[in-house]
C-alpha atoms as a PDB file:
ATOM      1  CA  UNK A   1      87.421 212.927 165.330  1.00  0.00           C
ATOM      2  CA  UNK A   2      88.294 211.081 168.606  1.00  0.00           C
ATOM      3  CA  UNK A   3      89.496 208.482 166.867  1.00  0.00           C
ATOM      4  CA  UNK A   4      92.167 210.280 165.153  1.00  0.00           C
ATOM      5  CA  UNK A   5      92.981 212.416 168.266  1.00  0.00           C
ATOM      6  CA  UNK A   6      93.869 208.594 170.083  1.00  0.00           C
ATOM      7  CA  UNK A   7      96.048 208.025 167.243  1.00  0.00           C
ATOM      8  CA  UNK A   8      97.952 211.377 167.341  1.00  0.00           C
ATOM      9  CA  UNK A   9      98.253 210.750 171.165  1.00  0.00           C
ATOM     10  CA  UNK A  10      99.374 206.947 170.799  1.00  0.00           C
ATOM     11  CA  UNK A  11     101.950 208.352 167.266  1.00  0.00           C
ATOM     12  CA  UNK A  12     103.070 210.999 169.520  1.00  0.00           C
ATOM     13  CA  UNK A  13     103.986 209.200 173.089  1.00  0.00           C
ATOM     14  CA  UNK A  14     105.222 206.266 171.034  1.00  0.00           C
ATOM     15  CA  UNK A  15     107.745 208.964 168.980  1.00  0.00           C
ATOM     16  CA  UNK A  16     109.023 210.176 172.607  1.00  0.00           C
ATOM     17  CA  UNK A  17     109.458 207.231 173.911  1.00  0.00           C
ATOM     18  CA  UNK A  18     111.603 206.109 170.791  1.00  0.00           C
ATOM     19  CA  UNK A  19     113.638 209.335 171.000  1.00  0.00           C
ATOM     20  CA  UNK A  20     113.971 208.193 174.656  1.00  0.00           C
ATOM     21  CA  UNK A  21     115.591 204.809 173.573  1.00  0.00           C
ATOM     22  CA  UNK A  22     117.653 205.672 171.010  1.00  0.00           C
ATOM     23  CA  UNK A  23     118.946 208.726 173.513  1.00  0.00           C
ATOM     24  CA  UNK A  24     120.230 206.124 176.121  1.00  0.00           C
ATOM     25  CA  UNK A  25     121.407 204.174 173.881  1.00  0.00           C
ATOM     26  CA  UNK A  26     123.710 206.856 172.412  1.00  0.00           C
ATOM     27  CA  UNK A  27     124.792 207.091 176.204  1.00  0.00           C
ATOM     28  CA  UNK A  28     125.709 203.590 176.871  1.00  0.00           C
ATOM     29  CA  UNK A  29     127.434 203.595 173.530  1.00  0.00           C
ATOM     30  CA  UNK A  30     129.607 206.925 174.258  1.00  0.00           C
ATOM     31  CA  UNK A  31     130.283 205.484 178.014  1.00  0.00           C
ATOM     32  CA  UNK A  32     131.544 202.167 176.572  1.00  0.00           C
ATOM     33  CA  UNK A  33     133.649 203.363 173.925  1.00  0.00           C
ATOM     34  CA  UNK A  34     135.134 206.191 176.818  1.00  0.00           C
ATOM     35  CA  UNK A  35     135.609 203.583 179.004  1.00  0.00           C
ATOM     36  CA  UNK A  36     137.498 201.339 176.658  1.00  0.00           C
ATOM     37  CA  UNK A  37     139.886 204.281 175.579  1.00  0.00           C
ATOM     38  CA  UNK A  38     141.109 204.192 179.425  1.00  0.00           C
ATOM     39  CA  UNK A  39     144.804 202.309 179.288  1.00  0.00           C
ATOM     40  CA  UNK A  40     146.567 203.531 182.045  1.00  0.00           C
ATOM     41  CA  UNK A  41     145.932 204.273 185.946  1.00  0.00           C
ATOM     42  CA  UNK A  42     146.301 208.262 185.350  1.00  0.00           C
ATOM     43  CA  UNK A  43     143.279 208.267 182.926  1.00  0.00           C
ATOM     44  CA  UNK A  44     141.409 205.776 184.946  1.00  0.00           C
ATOM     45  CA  UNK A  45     141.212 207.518 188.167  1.00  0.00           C
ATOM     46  CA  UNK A  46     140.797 210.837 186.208  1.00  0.00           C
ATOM     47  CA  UNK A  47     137.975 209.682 185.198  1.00  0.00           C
ATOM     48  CA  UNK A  48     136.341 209.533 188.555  1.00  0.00           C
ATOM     49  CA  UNK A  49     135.667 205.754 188.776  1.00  0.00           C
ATOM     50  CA  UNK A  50     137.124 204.251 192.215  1.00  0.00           C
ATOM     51  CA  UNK A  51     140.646 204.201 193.433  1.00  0.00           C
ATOM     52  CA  UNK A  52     141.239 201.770 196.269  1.00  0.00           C
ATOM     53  CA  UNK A  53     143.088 202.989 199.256  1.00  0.00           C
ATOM     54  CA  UNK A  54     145.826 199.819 198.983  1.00  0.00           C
ATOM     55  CA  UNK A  55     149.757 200.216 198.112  1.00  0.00           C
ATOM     56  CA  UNK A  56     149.846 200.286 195.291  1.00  0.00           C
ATOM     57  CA  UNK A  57     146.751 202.137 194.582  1.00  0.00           C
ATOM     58  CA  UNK A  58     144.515 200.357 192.033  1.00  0.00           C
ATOM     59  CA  UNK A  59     141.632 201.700 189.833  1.00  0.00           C
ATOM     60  CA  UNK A  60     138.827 199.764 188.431  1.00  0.00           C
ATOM     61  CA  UNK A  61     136.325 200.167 185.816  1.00  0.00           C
ATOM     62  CA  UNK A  62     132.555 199.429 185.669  1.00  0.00           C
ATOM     63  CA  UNK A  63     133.595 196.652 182.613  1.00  0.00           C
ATOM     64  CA  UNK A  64     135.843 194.752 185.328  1.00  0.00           C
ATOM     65  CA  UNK A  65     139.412 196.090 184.209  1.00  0.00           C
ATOM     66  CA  UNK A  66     141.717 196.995 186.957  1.00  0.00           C
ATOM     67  CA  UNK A  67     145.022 199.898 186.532  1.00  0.00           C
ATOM     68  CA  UNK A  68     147.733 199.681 188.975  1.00  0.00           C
ATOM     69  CA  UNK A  69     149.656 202.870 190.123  1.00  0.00           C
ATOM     70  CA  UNK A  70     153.048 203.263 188.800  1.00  0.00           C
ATOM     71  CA  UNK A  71     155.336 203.897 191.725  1.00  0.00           C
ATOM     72  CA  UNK A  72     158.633 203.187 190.572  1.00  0.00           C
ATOM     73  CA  UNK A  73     158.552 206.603 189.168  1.00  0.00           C
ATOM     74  CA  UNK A  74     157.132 208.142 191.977  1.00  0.00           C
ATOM     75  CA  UNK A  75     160.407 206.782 194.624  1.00  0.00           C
ATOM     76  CA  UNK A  76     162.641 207.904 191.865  1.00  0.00           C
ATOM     77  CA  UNK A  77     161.406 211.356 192.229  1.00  0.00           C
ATOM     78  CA  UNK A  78     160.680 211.041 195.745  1.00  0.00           C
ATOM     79  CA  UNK A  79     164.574 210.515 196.145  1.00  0.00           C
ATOM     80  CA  UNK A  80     165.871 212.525 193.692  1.00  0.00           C
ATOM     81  CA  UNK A  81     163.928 215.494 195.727  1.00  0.00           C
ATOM     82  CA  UNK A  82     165.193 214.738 198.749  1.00  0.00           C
ATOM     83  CA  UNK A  83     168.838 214.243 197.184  1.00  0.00           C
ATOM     84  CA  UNK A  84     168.113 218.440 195.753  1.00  0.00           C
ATOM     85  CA  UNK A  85     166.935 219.205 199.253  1.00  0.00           C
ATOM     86  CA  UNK A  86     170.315 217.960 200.929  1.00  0.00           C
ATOM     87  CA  UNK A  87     172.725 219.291 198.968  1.00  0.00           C
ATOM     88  CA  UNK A  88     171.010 222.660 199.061  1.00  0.00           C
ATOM     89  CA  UNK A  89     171.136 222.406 202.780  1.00  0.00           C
ATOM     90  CA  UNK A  90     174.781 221.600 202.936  1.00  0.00           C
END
């Protein structure tokens, strides 16, 4: 009888620690395949992974890609506001 309670034991931990495995590897899978759908520097830095504090700002990934901000667009708009703002002051 104490054999087969060993065995249940051993069966049992052994089950877990497969469900364990096959868990994190379901992780790392999801993570990669998130990670690789990132194309621009919007998505990158929305997805929380570290902006550096340089001009322009860049954003890299754990898997060594790097996502530069666009700024062209952002003097554009930066001068077309201030373009609105004078001619409503005037």
């Amino acid at each position: 009888m104490e054999t087969n309670r060993k065995i249940l034991w051993f069966a049992g931990v052994g089950a877990l620690v497969f469900i364990i495995l096959i868990s994190i590897a379901v992780w790392f899978y999801g993570e990669k395949k998130s990670m690789l759908a990132i194309q621009t520097f919007e998505e990158c830095a929305n997805n929380g992974y570290p902006v550096t504090e340089s001009y322009p700002k860049q954003c890299k990934t754990p898997d060594g890609r790097s996502f530069v901000e666009d700024i062209v667009l952002d003097i554009i708009m930066a001068s077309t506001t201030e373009n609105t703002n004078l001619i409503k002051n005037n």
